[in-house]
C-alpha atoms as a PDB file:
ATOM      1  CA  UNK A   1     -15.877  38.931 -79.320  1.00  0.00           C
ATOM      2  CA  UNK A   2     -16.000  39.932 -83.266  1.00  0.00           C
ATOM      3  CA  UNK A   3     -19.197  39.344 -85.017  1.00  0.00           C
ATOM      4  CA  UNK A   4     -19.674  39.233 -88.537  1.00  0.00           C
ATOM      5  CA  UNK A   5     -22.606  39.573 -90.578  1.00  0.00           C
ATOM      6  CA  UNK A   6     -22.600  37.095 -93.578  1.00  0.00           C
ATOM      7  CA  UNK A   7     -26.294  38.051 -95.103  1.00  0.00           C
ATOM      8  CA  UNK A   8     -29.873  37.249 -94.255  1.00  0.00           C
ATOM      9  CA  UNK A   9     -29.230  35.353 -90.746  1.00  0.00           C
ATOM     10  CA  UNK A  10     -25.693  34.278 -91.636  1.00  0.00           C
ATOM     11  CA  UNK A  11     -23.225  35.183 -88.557  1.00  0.00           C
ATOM     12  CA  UNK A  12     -19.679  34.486 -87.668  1.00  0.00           C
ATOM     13  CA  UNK A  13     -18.661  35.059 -84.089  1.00  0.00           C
ATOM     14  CA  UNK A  14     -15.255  35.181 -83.199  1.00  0.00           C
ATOM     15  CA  UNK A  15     -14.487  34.271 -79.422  1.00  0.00           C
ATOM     16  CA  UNK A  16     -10.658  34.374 -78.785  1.00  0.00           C
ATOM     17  CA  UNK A  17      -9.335  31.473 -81.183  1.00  0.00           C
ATOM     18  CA  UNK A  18     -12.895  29.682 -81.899  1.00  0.00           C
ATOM     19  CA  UNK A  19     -14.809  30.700 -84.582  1.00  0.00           C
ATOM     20  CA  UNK A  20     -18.485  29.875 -84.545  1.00  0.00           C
ATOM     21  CA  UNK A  21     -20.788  30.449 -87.443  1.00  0.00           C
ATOM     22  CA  UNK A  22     -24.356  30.518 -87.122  1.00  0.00           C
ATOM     23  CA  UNK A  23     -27.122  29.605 -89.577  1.00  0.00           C
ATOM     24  CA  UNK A  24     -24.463  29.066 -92.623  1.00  0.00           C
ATOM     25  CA  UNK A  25     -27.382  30.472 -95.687  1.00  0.00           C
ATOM     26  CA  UNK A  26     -24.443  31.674 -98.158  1.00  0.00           C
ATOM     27  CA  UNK A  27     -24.600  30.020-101.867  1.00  0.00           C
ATOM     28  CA  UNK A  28     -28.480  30.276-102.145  1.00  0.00           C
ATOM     29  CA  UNK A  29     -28.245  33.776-101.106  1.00  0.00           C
ATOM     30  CA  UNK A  30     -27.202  36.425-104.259  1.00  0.00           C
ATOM     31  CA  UNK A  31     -26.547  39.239-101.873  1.00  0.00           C
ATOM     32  CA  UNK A  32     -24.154  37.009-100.263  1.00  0.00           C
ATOM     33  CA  UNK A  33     -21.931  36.156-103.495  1.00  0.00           C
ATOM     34  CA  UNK A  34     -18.772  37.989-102.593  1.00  0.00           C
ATOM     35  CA  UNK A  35     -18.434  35.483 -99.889  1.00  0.00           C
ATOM     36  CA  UNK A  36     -16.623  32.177-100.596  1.00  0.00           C
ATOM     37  CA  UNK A  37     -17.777  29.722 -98.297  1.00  0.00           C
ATOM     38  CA  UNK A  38     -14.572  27.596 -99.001  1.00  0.00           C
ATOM     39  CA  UNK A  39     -12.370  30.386 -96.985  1.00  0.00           C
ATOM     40  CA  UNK A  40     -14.831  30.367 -93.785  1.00  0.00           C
ATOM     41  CA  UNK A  41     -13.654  28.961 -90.551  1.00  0.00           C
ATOM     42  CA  UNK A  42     -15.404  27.144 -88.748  1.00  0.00           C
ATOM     43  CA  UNK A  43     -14.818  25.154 -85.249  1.00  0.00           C
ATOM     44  CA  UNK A  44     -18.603  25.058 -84.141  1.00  0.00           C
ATOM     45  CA  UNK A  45     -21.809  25.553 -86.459  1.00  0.00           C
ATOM     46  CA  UNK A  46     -25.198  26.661 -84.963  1.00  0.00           C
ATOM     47  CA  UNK A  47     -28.277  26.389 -86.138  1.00  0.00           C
ATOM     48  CA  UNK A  48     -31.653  27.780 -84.881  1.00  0.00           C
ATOM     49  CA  UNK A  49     -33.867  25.719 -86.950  1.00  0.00           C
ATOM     50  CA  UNK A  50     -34.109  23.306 -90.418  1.00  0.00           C
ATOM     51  CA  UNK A  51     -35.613  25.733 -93.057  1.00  0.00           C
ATOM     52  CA  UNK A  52     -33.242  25.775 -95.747  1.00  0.00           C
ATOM     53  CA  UNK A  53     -32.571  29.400 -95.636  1.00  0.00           C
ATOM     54  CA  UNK A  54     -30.279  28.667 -92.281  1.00  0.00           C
ATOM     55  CA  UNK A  55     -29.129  24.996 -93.058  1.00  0.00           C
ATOM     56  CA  UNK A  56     -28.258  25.220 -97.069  1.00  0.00           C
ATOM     57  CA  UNK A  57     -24.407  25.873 -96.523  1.00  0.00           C
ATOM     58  CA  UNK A  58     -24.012  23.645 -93.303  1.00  0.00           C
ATOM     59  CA  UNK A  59     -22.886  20.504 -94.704  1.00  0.00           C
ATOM     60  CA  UNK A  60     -20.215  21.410 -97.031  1.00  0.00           C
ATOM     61  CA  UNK A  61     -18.920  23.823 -94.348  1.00  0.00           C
ATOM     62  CA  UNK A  62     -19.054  21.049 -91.678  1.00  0.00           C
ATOM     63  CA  UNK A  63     -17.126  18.744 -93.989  1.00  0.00           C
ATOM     64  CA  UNK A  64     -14.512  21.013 -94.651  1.00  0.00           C
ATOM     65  CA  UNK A  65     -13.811  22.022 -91.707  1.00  0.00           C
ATOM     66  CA  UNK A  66     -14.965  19.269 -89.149  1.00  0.00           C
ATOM     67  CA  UNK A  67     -16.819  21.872 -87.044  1.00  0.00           C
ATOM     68  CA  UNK A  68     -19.346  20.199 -84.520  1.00  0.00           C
ATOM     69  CA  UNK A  69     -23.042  21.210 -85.425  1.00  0.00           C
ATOM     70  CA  UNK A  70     -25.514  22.666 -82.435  1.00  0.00           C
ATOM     71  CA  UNK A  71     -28.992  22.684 -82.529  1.00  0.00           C
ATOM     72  CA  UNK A  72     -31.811  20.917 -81.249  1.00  0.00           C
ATOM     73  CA  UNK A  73     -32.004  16.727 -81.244  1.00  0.00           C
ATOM     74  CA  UNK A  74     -33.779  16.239 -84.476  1.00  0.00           C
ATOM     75  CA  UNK A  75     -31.194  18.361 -86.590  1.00  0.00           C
ATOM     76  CA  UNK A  76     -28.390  17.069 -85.143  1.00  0.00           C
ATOM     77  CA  UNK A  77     -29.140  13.492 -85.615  1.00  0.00           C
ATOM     78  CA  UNK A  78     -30.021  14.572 -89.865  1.00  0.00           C
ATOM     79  CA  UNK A  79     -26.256  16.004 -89.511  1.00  0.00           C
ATOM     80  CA  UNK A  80     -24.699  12.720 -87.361  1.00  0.00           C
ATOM     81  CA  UNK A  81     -26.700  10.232 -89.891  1.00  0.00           C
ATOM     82  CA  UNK A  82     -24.613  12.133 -93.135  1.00  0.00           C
ATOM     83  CA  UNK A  83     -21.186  11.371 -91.237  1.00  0.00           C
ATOM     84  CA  UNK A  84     -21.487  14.782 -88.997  1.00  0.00           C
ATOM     85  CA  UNK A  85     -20.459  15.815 -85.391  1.00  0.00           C
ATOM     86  CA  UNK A  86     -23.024  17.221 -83.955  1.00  0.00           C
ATOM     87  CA  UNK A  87     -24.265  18.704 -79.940  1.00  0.00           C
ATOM     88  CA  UNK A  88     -27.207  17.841 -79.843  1.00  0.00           C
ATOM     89  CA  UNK A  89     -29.341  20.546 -77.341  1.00  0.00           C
ATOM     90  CA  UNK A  90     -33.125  21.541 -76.560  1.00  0.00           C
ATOM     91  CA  UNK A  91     -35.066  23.997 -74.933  1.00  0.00           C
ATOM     92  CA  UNK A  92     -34.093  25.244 -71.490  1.00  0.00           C
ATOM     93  CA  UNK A  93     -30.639  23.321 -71.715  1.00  0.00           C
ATOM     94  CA  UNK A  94     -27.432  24.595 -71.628  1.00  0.00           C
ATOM     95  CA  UNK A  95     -23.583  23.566 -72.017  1.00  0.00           C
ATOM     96  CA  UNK A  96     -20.197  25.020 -71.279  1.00  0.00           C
ATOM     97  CA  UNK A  97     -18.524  24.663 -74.538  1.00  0.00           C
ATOM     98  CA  UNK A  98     -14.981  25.379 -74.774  1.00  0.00           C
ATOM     99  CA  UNK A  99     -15.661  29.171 -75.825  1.00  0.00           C
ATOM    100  CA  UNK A 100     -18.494  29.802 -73.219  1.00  0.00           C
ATOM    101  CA  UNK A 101     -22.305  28.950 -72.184  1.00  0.00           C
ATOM    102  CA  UNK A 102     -24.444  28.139 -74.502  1.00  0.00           C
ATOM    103  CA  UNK A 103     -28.657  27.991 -73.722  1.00  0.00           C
ATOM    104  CA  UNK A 104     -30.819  27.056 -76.185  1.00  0.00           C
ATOM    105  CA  UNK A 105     -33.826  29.225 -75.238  1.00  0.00           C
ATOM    106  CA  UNK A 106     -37.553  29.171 -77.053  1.00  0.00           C
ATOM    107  CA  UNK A 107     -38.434  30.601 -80.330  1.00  0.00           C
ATOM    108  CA  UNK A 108     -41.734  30.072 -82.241  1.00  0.00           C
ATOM    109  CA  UNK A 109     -41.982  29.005 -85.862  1.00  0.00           C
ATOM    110  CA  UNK A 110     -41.771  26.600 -87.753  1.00  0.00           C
ATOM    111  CA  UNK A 111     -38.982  23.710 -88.546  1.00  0.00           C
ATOM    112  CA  UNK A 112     -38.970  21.442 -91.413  1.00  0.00           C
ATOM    113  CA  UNK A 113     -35.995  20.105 -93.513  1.00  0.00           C
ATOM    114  CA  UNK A 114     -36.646  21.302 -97.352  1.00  0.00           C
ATOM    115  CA  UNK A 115     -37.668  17.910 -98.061  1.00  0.00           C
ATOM    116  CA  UNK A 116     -40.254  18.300 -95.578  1.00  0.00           C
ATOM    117  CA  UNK A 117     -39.635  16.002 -93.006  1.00  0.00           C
ATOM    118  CA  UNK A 118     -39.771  17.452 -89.330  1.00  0.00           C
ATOM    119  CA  UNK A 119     -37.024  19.254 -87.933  1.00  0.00           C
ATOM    120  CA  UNK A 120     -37.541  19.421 -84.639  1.00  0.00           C
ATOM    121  CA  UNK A 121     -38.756  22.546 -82.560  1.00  0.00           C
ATOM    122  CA  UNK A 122     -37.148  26.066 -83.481  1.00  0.00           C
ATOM    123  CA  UNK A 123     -34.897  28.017 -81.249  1.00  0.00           C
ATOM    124  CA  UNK A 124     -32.486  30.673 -80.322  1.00  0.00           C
ATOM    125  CA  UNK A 125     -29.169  30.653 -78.043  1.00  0.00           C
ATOM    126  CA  UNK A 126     -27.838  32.802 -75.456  1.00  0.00           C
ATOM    127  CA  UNK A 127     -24.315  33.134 -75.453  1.00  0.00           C
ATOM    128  CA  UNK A 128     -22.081  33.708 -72.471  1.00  0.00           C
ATOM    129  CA  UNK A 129     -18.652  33.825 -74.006  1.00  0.00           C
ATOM    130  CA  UNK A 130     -15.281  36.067 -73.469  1.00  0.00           C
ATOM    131  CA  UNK A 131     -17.136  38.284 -70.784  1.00  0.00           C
ATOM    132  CA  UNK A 132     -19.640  39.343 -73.295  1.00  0.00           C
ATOM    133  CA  UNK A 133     -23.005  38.304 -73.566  1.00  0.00           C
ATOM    134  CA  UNK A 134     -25.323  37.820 -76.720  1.00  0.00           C
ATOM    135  CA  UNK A 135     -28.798  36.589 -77.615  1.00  0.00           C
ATOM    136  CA  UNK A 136     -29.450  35.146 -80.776  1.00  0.00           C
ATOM    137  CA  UNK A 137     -33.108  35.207 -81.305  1.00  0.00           C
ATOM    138  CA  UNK A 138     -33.264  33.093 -84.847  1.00  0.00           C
ATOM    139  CA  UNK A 139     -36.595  33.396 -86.710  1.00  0.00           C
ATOM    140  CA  UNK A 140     -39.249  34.108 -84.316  1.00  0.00           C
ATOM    141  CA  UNK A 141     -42.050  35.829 -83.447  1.00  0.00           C
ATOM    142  CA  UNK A 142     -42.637  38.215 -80.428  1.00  0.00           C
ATOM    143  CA  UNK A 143     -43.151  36.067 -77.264  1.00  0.00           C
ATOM    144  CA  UNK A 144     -43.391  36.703 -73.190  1.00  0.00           C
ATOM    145  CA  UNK A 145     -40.816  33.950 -73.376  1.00  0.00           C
ATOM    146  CA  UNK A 146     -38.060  36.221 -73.751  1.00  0.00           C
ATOM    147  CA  UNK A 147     -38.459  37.954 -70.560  1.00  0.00           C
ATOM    148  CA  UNK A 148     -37.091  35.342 -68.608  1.00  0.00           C
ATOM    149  CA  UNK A 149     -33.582  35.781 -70.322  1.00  0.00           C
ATOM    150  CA  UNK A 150     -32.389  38.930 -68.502  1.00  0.00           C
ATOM    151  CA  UNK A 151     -33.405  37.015 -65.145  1.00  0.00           C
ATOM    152  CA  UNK A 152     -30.040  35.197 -65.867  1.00  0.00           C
ATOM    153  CA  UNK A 153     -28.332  37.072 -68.120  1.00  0.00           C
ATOM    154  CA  UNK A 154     -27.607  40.711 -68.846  1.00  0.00           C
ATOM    155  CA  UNK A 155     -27.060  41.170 -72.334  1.00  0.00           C
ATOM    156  CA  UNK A 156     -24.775  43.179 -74.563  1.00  0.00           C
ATOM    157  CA  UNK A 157     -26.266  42.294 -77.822  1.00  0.00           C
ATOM    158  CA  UNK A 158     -29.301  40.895 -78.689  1.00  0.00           C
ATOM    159  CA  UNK A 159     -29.156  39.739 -82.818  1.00  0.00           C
ATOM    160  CA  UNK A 160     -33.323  40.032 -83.655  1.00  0.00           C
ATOM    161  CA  UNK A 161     -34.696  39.455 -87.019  1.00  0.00           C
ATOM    162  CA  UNK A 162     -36.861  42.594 -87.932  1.00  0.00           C
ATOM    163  CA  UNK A 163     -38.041  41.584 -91.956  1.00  0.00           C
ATOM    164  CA  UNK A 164     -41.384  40.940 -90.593  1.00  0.00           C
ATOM    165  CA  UNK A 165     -43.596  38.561 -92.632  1.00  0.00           C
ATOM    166  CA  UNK A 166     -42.091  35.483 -91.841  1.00  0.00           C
ATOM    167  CA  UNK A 167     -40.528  36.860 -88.205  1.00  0.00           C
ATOM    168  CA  UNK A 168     -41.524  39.474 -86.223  1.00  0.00           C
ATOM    169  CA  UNK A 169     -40.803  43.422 -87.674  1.00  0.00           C
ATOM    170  CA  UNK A 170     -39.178  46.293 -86.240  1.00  0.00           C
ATOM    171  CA  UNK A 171     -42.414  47.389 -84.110  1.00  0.00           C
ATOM    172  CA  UNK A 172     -42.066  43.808 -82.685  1.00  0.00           C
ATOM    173  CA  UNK A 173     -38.438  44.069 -82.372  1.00  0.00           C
ATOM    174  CA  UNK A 174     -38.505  46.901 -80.088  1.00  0.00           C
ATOM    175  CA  UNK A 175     -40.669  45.531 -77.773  1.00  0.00           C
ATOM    176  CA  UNK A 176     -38.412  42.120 -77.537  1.00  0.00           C
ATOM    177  CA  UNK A 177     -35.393  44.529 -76.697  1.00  0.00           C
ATOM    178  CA  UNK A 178     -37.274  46.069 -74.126  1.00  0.00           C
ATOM    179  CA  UNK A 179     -38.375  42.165 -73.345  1.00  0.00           C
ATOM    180  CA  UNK A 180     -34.689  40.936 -72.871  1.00  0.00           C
ATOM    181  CA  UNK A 181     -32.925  44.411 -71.981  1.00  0.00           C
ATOM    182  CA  UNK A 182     -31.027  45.098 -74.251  1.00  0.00           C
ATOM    183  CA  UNK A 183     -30.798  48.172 -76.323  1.00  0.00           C
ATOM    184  CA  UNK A 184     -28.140  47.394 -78.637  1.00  0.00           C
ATOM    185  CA  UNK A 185     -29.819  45.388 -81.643  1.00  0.00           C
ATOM    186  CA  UNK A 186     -28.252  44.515 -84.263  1.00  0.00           C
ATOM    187  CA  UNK A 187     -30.959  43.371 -87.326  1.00  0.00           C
ATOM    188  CA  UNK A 188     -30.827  40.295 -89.484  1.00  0.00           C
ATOM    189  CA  UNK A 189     -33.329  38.134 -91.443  1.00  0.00           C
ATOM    190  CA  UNK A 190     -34.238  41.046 -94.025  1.00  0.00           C
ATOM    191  CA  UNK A 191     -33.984  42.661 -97.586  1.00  0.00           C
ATOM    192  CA  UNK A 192     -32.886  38.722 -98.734  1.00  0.00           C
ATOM    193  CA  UNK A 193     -35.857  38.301-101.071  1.00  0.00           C
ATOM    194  CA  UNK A 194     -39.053  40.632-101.660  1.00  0.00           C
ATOM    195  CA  UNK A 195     -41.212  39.450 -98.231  1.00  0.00           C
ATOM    196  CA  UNK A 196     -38.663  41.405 -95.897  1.00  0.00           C
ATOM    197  CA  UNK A 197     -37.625  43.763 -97.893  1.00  0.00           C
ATOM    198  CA  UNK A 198     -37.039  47.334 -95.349  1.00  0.00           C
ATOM    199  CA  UNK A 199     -36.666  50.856 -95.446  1.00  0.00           C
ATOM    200  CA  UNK A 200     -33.207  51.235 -93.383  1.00  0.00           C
ATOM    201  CA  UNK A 201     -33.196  54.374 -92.421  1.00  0.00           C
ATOM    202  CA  UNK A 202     -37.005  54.376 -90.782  1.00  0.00           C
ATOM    203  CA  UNK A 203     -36.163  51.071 -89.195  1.00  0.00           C
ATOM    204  CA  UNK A 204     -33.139  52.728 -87.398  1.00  0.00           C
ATOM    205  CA  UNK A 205     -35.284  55.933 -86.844  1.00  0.00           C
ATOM    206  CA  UNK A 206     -38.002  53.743 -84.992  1.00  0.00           C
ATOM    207  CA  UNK A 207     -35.230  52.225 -82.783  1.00  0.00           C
ATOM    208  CA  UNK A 208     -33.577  55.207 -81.965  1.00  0.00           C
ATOM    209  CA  UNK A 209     -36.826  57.430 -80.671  1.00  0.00           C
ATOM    210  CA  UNK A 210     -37.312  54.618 -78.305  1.00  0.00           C
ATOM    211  CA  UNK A 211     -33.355  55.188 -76.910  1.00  0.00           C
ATOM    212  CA  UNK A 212     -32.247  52.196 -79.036  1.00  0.00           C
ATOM    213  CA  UNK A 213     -29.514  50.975 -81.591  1.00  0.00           C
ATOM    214  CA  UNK A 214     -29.738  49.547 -84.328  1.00  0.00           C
ATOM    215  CA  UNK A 215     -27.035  48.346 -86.295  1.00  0.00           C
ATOM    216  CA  UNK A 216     -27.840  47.107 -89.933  1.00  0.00           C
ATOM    217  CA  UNK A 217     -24.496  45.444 -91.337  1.00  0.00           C
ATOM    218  CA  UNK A 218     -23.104  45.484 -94.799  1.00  0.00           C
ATOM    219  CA  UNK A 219     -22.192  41.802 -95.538  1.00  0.00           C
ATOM    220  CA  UNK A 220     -19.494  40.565 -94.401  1.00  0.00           C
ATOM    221  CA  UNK A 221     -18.914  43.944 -92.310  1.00  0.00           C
ATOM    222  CA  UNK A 222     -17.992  42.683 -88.656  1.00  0.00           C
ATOM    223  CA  UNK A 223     -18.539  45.089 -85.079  1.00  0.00           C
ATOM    224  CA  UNK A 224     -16.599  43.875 -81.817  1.00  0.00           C
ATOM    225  CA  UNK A 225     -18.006  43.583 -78.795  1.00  0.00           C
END
């Protein structure tokens, strides 16, 4: 499983021959602009939630490419309605795609379209996929929710936002890691705009004197699992 970080919560994941991106934010993003949307591929599209800062690039990617879009009812239906394919999941539910399991586990927030119409209820994924494991937290706060994941699942990577503000920070972070069991974090959702702006090298310092990991990747640097 290859993972690539595209900016802010931007991810590709590679899993054998499918490539999966998650939360497409690209164009609207200037820390992003060495990336070309036009050369991504894509054969699914995820998406935690309807703010624009995870939705803006989904569209044009999805018509490129004809990737099917997974989220929660309300967002897939905006994507079917524009011509879209779309999987539509919620809470609690999961589905063997053709790379792995997917879950679509609780996250809380907020989740509007940028027009401001309601986009249904946020949420994360846990993916089972290529004998690796992964939790995707999207933009969340800290919540006893996450325990229950490691009842199922023992995790390899859990992908946490940490800009605070808007999500939970790095205090919060570490606590969800202990939460879901996982000690290899690797840090999205931060320096994009002046709210989440963080000090890298005390974030990784707070992670590591509690035994932890944290990886903070240049974009469009990728790790394998």
């Amino acid at each position: 499983m290859k993972i690539t970080f595209y900016g802010h919560a931007s991810l590709g994941i590679q899993v054998g021959d499918v490539n999966i991106l998650v939360d497409p934010f690209i164009t609207g993003n200037p820390n992003a602009s060495h990336i070309d949307i036009d050369t991504l591929e894509a054969d699914y599209i995820l998406v935690t939630h309807a703010h624009q800062d995870h939705i803006l690039d989904v569209e044009a990617i999805a018509k490129r490419t004809g990737a099917m879009i997974v989220s929660n009812f309300e967002i897939v239906t905006h994507f079917e309605n524009l011509g879209l394919e779309g999987h539509p999941m919620n809470h609690g539910g999961q589905w063997d795609f053709e790379f792995g399991n997917v879950k679509y586990v609780q996250a809380i927030h907020t989740s509007s379209f940028p027009d401001g119409s309601y986009g249904g209820q946020p949420g994360g994924f846990v993916i089972e996929g290529e004998h690796k494991n992964i939790y995707i937290a999207g933009d969340t706060a800290l919540t006893y929710d996450m325990k229950l994941i490691p009842l199922q699942t023992k995790l390899d990577l859990a992908i946490l936002p940490i800009g605070d503000n808007f999500t939970m920070g790095i205090k919060d972070a570490i606590i969800t890691s202990d939460f879901v069991q996982c000690d290899k974090i690797l840090g999205c959702h931060f320096d994009t705009f002046g709210y989440i702006e963080i000090d890298h090298d005390d974030a990784k310092q707070q992670f590591f004197e509690k035994g932890k990991d944290l990886m903070l990747l240049e974009i469009g640097e990728s790790i394998e699992l």
